[in-house]
N, C-alpha and C. Protein backbone atom coordinates (compact mmCIF):
# COMPACT_ATOMS: atom_id res chain seq x y z
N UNK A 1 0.84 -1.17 0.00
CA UNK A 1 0.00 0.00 0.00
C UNK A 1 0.89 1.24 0.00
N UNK A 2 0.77 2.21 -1.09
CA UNK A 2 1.29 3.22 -1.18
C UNK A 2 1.13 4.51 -0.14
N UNK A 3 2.06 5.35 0.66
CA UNK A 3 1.43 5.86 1.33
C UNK A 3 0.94 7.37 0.73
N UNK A 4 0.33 8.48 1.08
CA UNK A 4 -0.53 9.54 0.67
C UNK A 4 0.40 10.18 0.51
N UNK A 5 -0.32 10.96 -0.23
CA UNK A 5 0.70 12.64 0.20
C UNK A 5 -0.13 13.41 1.15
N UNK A 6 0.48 14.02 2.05
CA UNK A 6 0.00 14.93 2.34
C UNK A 6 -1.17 16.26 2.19
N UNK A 7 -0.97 16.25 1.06
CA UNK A 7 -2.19 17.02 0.52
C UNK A 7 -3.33 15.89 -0.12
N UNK A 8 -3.19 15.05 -0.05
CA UNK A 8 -4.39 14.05 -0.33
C UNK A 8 -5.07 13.76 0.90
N UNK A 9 -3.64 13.64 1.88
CA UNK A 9 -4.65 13.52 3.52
C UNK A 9 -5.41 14.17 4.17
N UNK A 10 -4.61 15.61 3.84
CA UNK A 10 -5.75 16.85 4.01
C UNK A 10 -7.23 17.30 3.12
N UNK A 11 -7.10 16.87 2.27
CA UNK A 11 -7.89 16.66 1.53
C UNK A 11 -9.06 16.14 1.73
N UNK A 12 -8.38 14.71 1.86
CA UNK A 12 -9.76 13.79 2.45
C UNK A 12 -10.40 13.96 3.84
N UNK A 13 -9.56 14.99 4.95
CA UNK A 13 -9.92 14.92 6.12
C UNK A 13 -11.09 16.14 5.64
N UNK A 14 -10.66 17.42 4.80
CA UNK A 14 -12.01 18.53 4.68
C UNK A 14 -12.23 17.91 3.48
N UNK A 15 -12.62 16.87 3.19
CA UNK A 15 -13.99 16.26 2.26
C UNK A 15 -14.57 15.38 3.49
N UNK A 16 -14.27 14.81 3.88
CA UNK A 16 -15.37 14.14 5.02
C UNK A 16 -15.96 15.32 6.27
N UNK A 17 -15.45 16.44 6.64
CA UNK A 17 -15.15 17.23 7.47
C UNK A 17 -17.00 17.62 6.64
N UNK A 18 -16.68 18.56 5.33
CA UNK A 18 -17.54 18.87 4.38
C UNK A 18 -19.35 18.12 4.17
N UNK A 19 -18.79 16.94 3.72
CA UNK A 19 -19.62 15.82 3.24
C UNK A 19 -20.77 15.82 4.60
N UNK A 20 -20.14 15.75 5.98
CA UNK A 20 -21.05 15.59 7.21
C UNK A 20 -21.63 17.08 7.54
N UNK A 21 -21.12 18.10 7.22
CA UNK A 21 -21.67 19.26 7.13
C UNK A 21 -22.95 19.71 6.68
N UNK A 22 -22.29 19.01 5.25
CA UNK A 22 -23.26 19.21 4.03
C UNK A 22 -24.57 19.06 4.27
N UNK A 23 -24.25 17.57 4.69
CA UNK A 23 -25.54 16.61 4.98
C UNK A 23 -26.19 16.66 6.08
N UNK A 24 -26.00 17.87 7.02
CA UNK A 24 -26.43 18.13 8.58
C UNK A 24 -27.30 19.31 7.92
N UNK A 25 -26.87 20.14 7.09
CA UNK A 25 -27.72 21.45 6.84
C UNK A 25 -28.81 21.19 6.42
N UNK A 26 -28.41 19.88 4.86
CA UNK A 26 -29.64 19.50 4.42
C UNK A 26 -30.85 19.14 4.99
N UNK A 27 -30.06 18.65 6.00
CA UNK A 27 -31.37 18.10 7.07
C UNK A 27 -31.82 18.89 7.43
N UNK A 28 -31.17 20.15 8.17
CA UNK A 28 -31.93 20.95 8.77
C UNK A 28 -32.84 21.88 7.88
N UNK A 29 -32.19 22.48 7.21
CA UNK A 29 -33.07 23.53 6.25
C UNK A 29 -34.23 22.74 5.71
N UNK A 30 -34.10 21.07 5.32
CA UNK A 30 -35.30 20.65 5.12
C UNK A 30 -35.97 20.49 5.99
N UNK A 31 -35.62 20.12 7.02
CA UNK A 31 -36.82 20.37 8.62
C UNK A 31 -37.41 21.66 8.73
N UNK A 32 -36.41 23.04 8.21
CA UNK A 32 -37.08 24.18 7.92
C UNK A 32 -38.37 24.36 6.95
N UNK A 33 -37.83 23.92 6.37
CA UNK A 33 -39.14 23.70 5.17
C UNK A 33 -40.09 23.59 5.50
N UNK A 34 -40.38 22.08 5.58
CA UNK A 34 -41.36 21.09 6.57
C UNK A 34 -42.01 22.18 7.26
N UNK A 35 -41.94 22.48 8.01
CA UNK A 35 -41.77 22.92 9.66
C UNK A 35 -42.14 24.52 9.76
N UNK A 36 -41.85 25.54 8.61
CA UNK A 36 -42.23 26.90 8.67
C UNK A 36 -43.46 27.13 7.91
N UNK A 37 -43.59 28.87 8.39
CA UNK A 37 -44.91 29.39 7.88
C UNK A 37 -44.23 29.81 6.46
N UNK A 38 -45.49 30.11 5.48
CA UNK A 38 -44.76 30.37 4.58
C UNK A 38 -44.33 32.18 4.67
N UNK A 39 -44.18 32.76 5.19
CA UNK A 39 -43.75 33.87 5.70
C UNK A 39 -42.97 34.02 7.08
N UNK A 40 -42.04 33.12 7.10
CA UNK A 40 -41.77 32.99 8.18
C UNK A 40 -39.96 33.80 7.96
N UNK A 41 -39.00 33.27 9.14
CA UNK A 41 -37.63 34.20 8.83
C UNK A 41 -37.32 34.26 7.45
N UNK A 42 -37.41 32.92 6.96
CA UNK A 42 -36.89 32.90 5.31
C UNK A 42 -37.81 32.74 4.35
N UNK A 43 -39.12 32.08 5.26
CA UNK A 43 -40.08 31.45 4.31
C UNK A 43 -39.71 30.01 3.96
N UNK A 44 -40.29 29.69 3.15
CA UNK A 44 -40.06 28.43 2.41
C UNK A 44 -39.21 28.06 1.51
N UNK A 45 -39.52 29.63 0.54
CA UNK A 45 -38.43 29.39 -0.76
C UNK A 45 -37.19 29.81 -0.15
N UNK A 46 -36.82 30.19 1.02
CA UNK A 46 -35.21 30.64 1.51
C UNK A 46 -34.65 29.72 1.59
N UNK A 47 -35.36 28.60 2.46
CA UNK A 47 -34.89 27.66 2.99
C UNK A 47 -34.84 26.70 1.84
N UNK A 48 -35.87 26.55 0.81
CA UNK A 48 -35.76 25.75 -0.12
C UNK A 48 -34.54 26.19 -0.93
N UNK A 49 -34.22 27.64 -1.08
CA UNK A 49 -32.65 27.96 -1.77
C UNK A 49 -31.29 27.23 -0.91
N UNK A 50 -31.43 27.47 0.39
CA UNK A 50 -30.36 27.21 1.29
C UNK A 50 -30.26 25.79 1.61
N UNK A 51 -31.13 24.73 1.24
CA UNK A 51 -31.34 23.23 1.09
C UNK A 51 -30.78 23.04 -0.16
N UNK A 52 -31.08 23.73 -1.63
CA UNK A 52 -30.35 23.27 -2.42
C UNK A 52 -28.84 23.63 -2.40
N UNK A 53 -28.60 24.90 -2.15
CA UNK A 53 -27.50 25.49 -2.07
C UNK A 53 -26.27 24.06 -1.12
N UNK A 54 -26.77 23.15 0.01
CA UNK A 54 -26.19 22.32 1.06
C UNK A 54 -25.98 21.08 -0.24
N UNK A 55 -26.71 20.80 -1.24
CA UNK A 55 -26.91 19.73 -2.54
C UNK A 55 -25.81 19.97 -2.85
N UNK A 56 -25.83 21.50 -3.77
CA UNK A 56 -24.93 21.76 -4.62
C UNK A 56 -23.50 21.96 -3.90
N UNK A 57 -23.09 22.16 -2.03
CA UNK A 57 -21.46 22.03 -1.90
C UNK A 57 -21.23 20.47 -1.83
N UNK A 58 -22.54 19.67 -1.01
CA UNK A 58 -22.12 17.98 -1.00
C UNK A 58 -21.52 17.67 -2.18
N UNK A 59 -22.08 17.99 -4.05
CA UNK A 59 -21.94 17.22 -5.23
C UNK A 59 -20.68 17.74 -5.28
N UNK A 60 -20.28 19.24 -4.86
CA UNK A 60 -18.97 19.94 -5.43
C UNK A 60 -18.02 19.43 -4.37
N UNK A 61 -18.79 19.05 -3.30
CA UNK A 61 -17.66 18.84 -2.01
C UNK A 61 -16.96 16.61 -2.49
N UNK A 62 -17.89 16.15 -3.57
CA UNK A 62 -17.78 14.67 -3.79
C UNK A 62 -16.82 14.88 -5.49
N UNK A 63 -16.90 15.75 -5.84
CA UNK A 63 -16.24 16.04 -7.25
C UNK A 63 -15.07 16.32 -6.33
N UNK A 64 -15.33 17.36 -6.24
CA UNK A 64 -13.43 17.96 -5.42
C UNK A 64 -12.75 16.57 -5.32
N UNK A 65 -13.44 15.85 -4.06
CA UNK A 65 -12.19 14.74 -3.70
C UNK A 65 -12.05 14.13 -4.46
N UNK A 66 -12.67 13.64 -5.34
CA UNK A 66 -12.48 12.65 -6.37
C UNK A 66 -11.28 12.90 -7.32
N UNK A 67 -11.33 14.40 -7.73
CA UNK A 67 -10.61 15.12 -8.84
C UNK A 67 -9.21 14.84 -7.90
N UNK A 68 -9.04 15.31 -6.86
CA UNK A 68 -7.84 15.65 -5.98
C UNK A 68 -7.43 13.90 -5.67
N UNK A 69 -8.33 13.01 -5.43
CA UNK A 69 -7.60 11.47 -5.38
C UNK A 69 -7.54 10.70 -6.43
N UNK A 70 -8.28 10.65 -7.62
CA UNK A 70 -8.00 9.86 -8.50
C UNK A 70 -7.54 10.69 -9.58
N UNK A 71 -7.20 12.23 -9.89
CA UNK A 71 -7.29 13.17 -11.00
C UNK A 71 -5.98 13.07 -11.79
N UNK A 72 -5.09 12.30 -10.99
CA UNK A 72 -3.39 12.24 -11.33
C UNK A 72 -2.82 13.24 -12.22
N UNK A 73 -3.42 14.13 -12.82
CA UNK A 73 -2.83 15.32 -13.40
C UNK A 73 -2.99 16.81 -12.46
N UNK A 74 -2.01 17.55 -12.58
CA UNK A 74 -1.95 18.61 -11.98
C UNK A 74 -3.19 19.71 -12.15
N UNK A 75 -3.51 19.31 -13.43
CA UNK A 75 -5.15 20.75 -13.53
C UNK A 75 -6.12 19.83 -12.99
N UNK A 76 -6.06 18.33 -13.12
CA UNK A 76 -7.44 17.83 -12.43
C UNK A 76 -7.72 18.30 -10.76
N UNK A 77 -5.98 18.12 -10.39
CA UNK A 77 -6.00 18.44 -9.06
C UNK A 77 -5.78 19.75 -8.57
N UNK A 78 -6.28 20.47 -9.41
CA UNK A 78 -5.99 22.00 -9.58
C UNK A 78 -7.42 22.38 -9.24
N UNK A 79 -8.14 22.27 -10.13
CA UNK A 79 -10.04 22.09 -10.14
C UNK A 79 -10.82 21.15 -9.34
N UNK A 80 -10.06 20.59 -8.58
CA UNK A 80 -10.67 19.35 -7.32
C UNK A 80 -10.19 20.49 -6.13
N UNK A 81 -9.51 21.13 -6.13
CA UNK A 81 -9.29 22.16 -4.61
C UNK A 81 -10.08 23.12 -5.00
N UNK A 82 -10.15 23.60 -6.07
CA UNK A 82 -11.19 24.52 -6.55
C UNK A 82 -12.55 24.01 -5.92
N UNK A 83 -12.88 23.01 -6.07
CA UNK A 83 -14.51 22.80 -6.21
C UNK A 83 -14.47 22.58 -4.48
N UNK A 84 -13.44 21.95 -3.84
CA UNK A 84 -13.92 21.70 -2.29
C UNK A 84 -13.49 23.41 -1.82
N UNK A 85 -12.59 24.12 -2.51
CA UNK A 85 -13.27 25.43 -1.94
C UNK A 85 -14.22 26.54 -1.83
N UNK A 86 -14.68 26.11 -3.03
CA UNK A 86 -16.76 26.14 -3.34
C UNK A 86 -17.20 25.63 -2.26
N UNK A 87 -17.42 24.09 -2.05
CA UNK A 87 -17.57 23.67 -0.79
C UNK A 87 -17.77 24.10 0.28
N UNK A 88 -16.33 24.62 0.66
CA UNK A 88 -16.08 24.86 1.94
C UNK A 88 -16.98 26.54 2.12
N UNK A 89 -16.87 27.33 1.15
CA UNK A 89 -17.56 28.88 1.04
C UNK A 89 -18.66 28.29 1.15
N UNK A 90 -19.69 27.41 0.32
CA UNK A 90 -21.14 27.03 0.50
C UNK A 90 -21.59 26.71 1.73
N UNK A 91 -20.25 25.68 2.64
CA UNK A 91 -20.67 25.35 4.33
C UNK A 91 -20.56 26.66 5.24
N UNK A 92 -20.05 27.93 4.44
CA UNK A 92 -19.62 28.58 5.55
C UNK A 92 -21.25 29.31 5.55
N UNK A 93 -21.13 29.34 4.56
CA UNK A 93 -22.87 30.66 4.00
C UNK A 93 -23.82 29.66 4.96
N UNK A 94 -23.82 28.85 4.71
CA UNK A 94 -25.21 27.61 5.76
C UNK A 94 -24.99 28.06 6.61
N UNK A 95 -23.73 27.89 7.44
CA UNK A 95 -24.02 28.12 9.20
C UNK A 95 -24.07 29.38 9.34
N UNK A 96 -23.72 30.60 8.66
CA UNK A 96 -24.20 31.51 9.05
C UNK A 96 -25.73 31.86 8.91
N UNK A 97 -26.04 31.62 7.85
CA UNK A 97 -27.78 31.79 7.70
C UNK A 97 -28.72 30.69 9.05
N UNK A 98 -28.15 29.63 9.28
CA UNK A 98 -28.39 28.78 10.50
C UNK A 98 -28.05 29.66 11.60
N UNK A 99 -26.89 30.48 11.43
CA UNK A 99 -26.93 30.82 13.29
C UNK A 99 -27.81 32.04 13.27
N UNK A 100 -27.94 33.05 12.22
CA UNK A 100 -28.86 34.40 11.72
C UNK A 100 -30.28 33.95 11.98
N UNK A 101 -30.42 32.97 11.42
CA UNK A 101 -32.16 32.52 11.56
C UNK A 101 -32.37 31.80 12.57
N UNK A 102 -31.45 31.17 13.54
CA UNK A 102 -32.28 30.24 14.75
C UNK A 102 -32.71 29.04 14.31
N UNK A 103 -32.08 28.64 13.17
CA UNK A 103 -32.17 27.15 12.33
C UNK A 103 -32.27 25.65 13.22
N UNK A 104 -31.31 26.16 14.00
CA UNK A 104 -30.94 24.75 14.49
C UNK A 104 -31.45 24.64 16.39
C-alpha cells in the first residue's frame, strides 16, 4: 500500500469534514421547510434555496475529492481544490444563515 501525500490527507480529512456538514444542513433547512410558515424568517423558498444550495457544496464537495484522489494530473487536481473550496464557502454561507435565523 502506497502511502498519501500529504495534501491528499488533508484533503480527504475537509472532504469528510464537508460531506457531514453538508448533509447536517440539508437536514436541517429541510426540517425548515417542513416545519415553517410560509412567511416565516426565510419562508419556504429561503430555505428551499439554502437546502439546495447544502446539494450543490455535497456534489462539489464529492467532485473535489475525487478530482484531488484519482485526478493524477496537476489541472485535475488544480479544479478538485477549486470545487472543495466552493464547498467549503457554501458550508460557511449555511451556518451563518443557521446561526442568523435560529435554524438549528
Amino acid at each position: 500500500m502506497a502511502l498519501k501525500s500529504p495534501l491528499v490527507r488533508a484533503v480527504s480529512a475537509l472532504a469528510t469534514a464537508g460531506a457531514v456538514a453538508h448533509g447536517a444542513f440539508f437536514v436541517l433547512f429541510a426540517w425548515r421547510i417542513a416545519t415553517a410558515g410560509m412567511f416565516g424568517v426565510l419562508g419556504r423558498f429561503g430555505y428551499m434555496a439554502l437546502a439546495f444550495g447544502s446539494v450543490v457544496g455535497l456534489v462539489s464537495n464529492l467532485v473535489g475529492w475525487s478530482l484531488v484522489r484519482h485526478g493524477g494530473r496537476i489541472r485535475a487536481q488544480k479544479y478538485g481544490l477549486m470545487a472543495l473550496a466552493l464547498s467549503t464557502g457554501l458550508a460557511a454561507v449555511s451556518l451563518g444563515f443557521a446561526a442568523l435565523t435560529g435554524a438549528g
